[in-house]
N, C-alpha and C. Protein backbone atom coordinates (compact mmCIF):
# COMPACT_ATOMS: atom_id res chain seq x y z
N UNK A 1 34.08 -5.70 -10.85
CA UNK A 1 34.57 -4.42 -11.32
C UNK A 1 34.63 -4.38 -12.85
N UNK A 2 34.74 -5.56 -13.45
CA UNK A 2 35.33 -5.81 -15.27
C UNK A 2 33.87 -5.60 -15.53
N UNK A 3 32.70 -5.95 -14.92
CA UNK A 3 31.54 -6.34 -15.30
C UNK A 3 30.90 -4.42 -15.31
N UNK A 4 31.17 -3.98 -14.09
CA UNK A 4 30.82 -2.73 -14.52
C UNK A 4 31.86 -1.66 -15.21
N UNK A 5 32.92 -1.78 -15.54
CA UNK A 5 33.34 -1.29 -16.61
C UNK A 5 32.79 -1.74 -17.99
N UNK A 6 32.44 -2.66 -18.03
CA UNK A 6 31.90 -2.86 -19.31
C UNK A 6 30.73 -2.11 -19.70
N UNK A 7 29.87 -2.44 -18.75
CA UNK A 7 28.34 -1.67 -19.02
C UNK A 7 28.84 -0.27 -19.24
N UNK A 8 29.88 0.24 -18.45
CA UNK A 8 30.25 1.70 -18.59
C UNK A 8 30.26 2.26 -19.96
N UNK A 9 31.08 1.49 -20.80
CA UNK A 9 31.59 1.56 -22.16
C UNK A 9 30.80 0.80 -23.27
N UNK A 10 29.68 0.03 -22.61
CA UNK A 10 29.07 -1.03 -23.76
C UNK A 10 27.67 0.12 -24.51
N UNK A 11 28.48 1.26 -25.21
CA UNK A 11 27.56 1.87 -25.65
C UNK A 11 28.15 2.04 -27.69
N UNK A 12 26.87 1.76 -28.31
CA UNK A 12 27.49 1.94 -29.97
C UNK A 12 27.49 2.88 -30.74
N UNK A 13 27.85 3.04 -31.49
CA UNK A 13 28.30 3.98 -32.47
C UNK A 13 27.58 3.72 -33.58
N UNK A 14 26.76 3.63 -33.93
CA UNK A 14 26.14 3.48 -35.07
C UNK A 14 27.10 2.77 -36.31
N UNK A 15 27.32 1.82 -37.00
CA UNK A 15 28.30 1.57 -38.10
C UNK A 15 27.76 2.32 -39.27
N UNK A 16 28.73 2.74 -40.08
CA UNK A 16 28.21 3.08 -41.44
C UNK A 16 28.22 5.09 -40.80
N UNK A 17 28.33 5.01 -39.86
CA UNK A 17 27.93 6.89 -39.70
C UNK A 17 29.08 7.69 -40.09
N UNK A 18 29.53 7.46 -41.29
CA UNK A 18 30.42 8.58 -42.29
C UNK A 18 30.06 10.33 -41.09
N UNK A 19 31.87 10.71 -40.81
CA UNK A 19 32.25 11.89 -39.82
C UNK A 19 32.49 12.71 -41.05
N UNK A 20 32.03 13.98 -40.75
CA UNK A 20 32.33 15.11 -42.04
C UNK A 20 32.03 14.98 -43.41
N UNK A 21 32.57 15.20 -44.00
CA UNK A 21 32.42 15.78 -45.58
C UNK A 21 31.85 14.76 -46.03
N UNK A 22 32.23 13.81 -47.12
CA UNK A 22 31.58 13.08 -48.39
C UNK A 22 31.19 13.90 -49.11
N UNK A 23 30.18 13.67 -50.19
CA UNK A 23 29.65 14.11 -51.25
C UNK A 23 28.42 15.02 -50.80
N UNK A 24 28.79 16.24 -51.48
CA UNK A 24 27.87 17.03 -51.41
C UNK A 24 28.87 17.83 -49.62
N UNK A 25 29.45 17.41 -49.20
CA UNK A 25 30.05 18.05 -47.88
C UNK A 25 29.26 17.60 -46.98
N UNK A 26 28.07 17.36 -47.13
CA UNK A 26 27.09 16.76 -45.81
C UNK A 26 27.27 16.08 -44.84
N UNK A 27 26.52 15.69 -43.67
CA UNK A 27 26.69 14.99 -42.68
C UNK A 27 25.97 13.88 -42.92
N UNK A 28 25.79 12.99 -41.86
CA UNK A 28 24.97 11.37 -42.17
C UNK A 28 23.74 11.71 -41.64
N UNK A 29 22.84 13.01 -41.84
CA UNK A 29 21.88 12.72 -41.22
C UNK A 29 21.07 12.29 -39.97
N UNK A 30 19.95 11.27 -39.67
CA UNK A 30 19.98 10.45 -38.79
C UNK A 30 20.55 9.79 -38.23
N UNK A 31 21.69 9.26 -39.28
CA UNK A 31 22.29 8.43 -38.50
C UNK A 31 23.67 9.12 -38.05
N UNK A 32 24.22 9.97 -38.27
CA UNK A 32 25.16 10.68 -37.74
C UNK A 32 24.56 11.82 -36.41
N UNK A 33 23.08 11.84 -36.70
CA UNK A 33 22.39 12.52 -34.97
C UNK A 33 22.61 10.76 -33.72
N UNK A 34 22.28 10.44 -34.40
CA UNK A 34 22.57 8.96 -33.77
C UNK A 34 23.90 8.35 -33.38
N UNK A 35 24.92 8.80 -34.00
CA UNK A 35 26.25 8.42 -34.13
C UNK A 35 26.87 9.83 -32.74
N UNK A 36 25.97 10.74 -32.71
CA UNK A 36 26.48 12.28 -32.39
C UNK A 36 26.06 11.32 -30.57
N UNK A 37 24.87 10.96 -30.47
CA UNK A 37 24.18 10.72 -29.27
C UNK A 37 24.58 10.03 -28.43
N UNK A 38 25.18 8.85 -29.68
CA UNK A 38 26.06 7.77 -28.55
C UNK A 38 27.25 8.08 -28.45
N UNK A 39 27.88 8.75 -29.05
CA UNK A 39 29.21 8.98 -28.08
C UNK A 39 28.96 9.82 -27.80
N UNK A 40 28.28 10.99 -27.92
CA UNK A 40 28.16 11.87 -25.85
C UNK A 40 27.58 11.20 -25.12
N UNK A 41 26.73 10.03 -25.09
CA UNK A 41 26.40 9.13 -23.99
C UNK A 41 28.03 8.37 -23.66
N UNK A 42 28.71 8.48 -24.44
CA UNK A 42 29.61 7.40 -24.03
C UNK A 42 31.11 8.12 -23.46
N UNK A 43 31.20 9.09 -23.96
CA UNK A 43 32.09 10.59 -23.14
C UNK A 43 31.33 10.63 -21.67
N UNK A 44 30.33 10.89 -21.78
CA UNK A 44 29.67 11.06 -20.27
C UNK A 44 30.08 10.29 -19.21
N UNK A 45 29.79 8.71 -19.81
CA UNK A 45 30.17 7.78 -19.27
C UNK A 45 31.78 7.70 -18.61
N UNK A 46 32.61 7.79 -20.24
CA UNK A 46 33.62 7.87 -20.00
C UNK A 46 34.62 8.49 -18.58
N UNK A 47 34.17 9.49 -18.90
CA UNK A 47 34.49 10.69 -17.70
C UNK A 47 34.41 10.61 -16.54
N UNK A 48 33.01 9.96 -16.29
CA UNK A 48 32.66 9.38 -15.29
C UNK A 48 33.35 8.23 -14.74
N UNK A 49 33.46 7.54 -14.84
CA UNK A 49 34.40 6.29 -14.98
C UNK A 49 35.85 6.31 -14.34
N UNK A 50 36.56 7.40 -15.64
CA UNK A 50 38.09 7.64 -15.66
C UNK A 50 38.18 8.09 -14.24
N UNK A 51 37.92 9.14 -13.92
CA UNK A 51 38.33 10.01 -12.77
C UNK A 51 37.72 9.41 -11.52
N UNK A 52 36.70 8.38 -11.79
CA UNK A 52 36.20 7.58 -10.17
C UNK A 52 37.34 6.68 -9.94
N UNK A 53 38.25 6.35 -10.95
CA UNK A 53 38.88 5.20 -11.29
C UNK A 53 40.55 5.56 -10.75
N UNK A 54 40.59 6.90 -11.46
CA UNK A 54 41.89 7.24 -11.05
C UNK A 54 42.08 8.33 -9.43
N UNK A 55 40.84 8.53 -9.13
CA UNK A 55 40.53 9.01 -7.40
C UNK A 55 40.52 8.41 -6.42
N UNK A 56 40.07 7.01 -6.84
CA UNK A 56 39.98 6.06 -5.54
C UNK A 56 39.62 4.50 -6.06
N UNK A 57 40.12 4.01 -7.38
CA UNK A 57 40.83 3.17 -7.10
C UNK A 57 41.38 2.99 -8.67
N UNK A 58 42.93 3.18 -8.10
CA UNK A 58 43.87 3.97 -9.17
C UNK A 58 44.78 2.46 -10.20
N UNK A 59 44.29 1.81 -8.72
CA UNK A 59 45.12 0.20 -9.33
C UNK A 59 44.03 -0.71 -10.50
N UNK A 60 42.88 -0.20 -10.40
CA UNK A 60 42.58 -0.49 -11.89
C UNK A 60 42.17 0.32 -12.71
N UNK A 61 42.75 1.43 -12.98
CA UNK A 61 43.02 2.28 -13.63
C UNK A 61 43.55 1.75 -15.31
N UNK A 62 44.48 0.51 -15.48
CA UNK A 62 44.80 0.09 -16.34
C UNK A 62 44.11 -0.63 -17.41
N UNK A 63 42.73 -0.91 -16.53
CA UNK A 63 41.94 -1.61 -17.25
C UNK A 63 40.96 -1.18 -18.54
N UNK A 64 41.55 0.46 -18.31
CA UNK A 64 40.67 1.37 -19.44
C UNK A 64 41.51 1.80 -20.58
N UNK A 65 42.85 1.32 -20.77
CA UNK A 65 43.84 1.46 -22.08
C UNK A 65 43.62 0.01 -22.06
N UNK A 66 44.21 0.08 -23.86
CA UNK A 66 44.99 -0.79 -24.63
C UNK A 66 46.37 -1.00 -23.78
N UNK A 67 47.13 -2.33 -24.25
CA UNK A 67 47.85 -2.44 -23.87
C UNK A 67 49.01 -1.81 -24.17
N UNK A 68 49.16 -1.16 -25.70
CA UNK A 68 50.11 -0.23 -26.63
C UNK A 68 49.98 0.86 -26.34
N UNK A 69 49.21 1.14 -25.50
CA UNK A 69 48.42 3.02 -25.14
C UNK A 69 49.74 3.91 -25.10
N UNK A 70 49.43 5.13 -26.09
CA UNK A 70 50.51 6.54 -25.82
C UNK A 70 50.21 7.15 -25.34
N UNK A 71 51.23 7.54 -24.49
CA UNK A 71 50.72 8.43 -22.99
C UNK A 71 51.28 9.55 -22.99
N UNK A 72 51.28 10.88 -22.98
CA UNK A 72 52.01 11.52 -22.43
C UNK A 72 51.60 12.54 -21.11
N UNK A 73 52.18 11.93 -19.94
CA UNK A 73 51.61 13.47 -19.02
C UNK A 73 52.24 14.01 -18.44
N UNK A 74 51.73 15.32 -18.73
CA UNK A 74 52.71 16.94 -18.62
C UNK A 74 54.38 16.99 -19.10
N UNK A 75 54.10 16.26 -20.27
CA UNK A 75 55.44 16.34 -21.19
C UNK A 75 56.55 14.94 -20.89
N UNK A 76 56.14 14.12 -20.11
CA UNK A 76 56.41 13.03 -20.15
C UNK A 76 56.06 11.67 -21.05
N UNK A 77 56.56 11.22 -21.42
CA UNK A 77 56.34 10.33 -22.72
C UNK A 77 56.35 8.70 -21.97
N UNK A 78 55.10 7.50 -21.89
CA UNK A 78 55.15 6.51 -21.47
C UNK A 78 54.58 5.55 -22.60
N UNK A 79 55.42 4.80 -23.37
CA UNK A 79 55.19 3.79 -24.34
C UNK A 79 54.58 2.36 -24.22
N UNK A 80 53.01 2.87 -23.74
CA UNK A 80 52.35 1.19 -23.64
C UNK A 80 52.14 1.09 -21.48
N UNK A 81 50.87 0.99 -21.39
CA UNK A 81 50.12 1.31 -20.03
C UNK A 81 51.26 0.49 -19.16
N UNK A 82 51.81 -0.46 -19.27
CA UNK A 82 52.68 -1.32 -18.15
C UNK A 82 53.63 -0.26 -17.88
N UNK A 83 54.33 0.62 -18.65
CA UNK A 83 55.10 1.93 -17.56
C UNK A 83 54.47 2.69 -17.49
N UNK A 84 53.32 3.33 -17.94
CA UNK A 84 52.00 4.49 -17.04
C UNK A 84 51.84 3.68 -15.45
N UNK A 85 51.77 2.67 -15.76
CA UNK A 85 50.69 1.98 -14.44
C UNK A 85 51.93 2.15 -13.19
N UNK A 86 53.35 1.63 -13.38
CA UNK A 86 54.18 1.87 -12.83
C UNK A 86 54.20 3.49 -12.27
N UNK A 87 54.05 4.53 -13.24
CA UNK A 87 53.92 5.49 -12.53
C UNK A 87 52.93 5.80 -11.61
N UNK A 88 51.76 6.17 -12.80
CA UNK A 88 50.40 6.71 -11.88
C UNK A 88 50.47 5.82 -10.52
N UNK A 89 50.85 4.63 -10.52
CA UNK A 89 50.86 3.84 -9.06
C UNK A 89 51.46 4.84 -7.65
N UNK A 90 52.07 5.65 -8.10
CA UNK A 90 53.20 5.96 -7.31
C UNK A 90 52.46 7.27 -6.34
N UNK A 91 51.99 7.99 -7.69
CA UNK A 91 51.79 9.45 -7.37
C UNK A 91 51.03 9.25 -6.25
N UNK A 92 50.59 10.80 -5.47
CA UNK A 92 49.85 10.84 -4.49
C UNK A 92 47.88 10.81 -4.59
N UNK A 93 47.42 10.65 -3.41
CA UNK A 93 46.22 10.49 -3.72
C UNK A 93 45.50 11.75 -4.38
N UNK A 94 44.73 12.05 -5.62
CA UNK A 94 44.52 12.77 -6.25
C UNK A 94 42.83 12.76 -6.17
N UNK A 95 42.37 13.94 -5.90
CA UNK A 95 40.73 14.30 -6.47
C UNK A 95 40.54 15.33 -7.55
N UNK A 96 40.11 15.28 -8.17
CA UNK A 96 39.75 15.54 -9.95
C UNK A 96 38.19 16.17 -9.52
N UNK A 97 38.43 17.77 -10.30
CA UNK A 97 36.94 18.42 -10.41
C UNK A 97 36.78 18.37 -12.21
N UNK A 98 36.09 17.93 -12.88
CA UNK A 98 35.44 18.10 -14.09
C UNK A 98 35.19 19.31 -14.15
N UNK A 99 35.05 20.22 -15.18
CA UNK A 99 34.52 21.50 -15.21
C UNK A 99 33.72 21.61 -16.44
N UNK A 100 34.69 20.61 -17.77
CA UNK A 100 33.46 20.35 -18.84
C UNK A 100 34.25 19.57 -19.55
N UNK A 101 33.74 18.93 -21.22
CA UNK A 101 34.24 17.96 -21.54
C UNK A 101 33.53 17.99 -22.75
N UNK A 102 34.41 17.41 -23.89
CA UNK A 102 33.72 17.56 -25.48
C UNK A 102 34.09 15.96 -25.79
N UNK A 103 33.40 15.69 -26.92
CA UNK A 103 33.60 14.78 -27.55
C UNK A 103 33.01 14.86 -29.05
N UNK A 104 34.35 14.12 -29.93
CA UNK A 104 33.95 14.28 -31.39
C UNK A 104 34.36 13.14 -31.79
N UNK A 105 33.56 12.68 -32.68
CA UNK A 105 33.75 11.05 -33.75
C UNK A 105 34.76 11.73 -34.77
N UNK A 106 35.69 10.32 -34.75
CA UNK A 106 36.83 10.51 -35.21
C UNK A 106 37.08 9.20 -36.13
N UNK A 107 37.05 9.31 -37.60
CA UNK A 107 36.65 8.07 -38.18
C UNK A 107 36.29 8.03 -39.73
N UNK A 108 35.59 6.85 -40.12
CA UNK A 108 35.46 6.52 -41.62
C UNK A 108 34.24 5.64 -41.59
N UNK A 109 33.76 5.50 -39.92
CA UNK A 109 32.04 4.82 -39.98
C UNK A 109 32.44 3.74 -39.54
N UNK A 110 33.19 2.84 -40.42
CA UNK A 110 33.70 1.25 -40.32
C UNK A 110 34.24 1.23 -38.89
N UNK A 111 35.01 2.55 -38.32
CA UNK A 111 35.93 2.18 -37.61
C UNK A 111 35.99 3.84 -36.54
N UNK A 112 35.31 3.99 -35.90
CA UNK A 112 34.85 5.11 -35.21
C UNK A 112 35.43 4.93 -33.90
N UNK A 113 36.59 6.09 -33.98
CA UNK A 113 37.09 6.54 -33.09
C UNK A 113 36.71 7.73 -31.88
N UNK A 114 36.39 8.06 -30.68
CA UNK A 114 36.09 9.06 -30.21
C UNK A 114 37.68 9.85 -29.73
N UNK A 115 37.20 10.96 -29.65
CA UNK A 115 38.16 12.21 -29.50
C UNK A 115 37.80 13.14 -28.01
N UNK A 116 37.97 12.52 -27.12
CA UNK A 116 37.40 12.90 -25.87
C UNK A 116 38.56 14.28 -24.86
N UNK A 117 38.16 15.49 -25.07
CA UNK A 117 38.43 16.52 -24.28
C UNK A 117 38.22 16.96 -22.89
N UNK A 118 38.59 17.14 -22.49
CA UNK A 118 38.29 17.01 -20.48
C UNK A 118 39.37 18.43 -20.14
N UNK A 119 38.53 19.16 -19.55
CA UNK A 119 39.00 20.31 -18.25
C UNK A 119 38.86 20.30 -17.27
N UNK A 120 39.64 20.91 -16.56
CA UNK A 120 39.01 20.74 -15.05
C UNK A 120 40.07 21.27 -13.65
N UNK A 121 39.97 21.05 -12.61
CA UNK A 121 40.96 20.78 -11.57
C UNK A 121 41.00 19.82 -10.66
N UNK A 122 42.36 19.79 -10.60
CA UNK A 122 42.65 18.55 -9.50
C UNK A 122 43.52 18.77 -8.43
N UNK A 123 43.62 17.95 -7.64
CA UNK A 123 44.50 18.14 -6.46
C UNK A 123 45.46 16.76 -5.86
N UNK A 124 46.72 16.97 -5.42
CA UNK A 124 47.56 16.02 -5.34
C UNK A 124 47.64 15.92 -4.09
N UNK A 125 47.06 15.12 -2.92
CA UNK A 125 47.26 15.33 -1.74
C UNK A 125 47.10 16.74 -1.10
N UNK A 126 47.39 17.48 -0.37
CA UNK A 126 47.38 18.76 0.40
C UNK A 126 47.46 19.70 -0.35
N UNK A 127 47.99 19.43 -1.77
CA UNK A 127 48.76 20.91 -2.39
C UNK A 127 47.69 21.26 -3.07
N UNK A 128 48.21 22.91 -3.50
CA UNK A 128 47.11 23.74 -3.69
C UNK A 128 46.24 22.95 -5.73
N UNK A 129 45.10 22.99 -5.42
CA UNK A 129 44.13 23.09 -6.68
C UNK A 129 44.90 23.65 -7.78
N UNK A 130 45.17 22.72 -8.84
CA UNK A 130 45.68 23.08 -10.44
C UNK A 130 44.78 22.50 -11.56
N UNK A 131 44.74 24.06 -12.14
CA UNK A 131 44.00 23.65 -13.64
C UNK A 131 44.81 22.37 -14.70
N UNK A 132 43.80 21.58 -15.36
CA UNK A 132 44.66 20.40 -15.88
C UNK A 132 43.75 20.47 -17.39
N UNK A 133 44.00 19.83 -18.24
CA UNK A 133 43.44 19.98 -19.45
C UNK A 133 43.70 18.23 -19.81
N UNK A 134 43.10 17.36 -20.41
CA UNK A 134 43.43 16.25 -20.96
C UNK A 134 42.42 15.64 -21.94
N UNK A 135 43.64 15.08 -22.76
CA UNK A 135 42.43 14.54 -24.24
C UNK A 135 43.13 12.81 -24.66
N UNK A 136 42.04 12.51 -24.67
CA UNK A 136 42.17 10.78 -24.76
C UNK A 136 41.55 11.08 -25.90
N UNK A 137 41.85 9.90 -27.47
CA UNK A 137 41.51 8.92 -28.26
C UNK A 137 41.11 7.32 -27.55
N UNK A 138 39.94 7.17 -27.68
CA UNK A 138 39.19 5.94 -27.32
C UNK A 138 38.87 5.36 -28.66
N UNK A 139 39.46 3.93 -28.95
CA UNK A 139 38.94 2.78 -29.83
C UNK A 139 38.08 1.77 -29.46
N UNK A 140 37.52 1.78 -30.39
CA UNK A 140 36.24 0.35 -30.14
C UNK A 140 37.56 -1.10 -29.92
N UNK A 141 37.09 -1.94 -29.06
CA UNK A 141 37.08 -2.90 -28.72
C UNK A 141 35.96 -3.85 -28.02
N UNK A 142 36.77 -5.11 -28.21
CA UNK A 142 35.34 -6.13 -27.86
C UNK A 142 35.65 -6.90 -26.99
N UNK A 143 34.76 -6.51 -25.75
CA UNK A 143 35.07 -7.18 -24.30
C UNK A 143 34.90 -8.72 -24.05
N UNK A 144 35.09 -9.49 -23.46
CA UNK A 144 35.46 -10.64 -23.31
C UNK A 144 33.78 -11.19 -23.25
N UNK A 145 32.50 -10.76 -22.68
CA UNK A 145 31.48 -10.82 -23.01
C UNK A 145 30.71 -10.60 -24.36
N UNK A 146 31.63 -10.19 -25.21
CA UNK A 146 31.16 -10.14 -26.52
C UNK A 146 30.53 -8.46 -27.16
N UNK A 147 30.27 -7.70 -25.77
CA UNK A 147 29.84 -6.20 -25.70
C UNK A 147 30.73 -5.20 -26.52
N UNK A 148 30.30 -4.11 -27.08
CA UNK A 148 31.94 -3.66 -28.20
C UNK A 148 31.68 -2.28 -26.63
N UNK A 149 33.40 -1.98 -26.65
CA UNK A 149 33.57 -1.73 -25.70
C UNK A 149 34.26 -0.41 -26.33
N UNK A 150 34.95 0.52 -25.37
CA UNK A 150 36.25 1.41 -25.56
C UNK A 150 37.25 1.53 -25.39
N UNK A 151 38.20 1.20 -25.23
CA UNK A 151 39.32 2.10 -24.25
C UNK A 151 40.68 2.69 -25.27
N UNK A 152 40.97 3.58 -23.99
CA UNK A 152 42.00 4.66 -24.15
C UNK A 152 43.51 3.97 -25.21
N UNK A 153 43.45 4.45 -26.28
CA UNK A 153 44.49 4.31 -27.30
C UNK A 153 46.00 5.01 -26.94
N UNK A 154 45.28 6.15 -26.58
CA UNK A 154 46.31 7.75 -26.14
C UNK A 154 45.47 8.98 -25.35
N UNK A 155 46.75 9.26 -24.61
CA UNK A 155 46.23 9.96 -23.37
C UNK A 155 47.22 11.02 -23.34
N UNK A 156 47.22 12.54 -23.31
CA UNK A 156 47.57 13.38 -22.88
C UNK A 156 47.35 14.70 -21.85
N UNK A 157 47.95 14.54 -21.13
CA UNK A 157 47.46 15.17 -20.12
C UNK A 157 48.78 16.40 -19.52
N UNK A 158 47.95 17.67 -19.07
CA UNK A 158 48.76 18.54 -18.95
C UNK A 158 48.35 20.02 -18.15
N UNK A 159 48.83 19.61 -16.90
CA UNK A 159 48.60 21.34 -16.02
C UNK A 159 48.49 22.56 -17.08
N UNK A 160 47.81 23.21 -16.86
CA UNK A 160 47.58 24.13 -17.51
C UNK A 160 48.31 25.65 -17.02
């Protein structure tokens, strides 16, 4: 399972791909079309991933934060994934519809953060279909194979 989470996330960011302004206001060019490519390859991924993860199998769900991860969902505040995991453990079995999803580099090049947006609906066991809205910050990290990896820094999430 660690092995295909990794491949999930073992996608790069180009280093050096300066987000917004600099001199002259410009973008990085090539390498910021390049920087643009891999993280919507890696949102795609992402997405994909999260919601297979938290639908049906929710107990490693943890394996996609940091261990410091800020959480908040639907106005609840959880400081660091060991009390998320305690919760989300609890709730009922949930299926998640995607409806669409953005992603923007968030950063200084050296250190490229993604900014991942997600809509959609979900459902909690029997009860009726609710619109949900949620936006994760994903940091580069480096998986135990040596692959530079992602996961979830901060997570907010919230019925709409």
């Amino acid at each position: 399972q660690l092995a295909e989470l990794e491949d999930a996330y073992a996608f790069a960011v180009p280093r050096g791909s300066v987000v917004g302004g600099g001199e002259g206001g410009g973008g990085g060019g090539e390498g910021m079309a390049a920087a643009e490519a891999a993280a919507s390859k890696g949102a795609e991924l992402f997405v994909r991933t999260f919601y297979k993860y938290y639908d049906s199998q929710r107990h490693n769900l943890h394996i996609l934060y940091v261990d410091a991860a800020a959480v908040l969902w639907n106005g609840n505040p959880f400081a660091g994934i060991a009390a998320y995991k305690d919760f989300f453990l609890k709730l009922p079995a949930t299926n998640h519809e995607v409806q669409s999803y953005d992603c923007q580099l968030v950063g200084d090049g050296a250190s490229t953060n993604l900014l991942v947006g997600v809509s959609g609906i979900m459902q909690y066991g029997d009860a009726p279909h609710r619109p949900f809205s949620q936006t994760f910050v994903l940091v580069p990290t480096a998986a135990d194979s040596g692959k530079k990896t992602y996961q979830v820094a901060a997570d907010t999430f919230r019925f709409v």
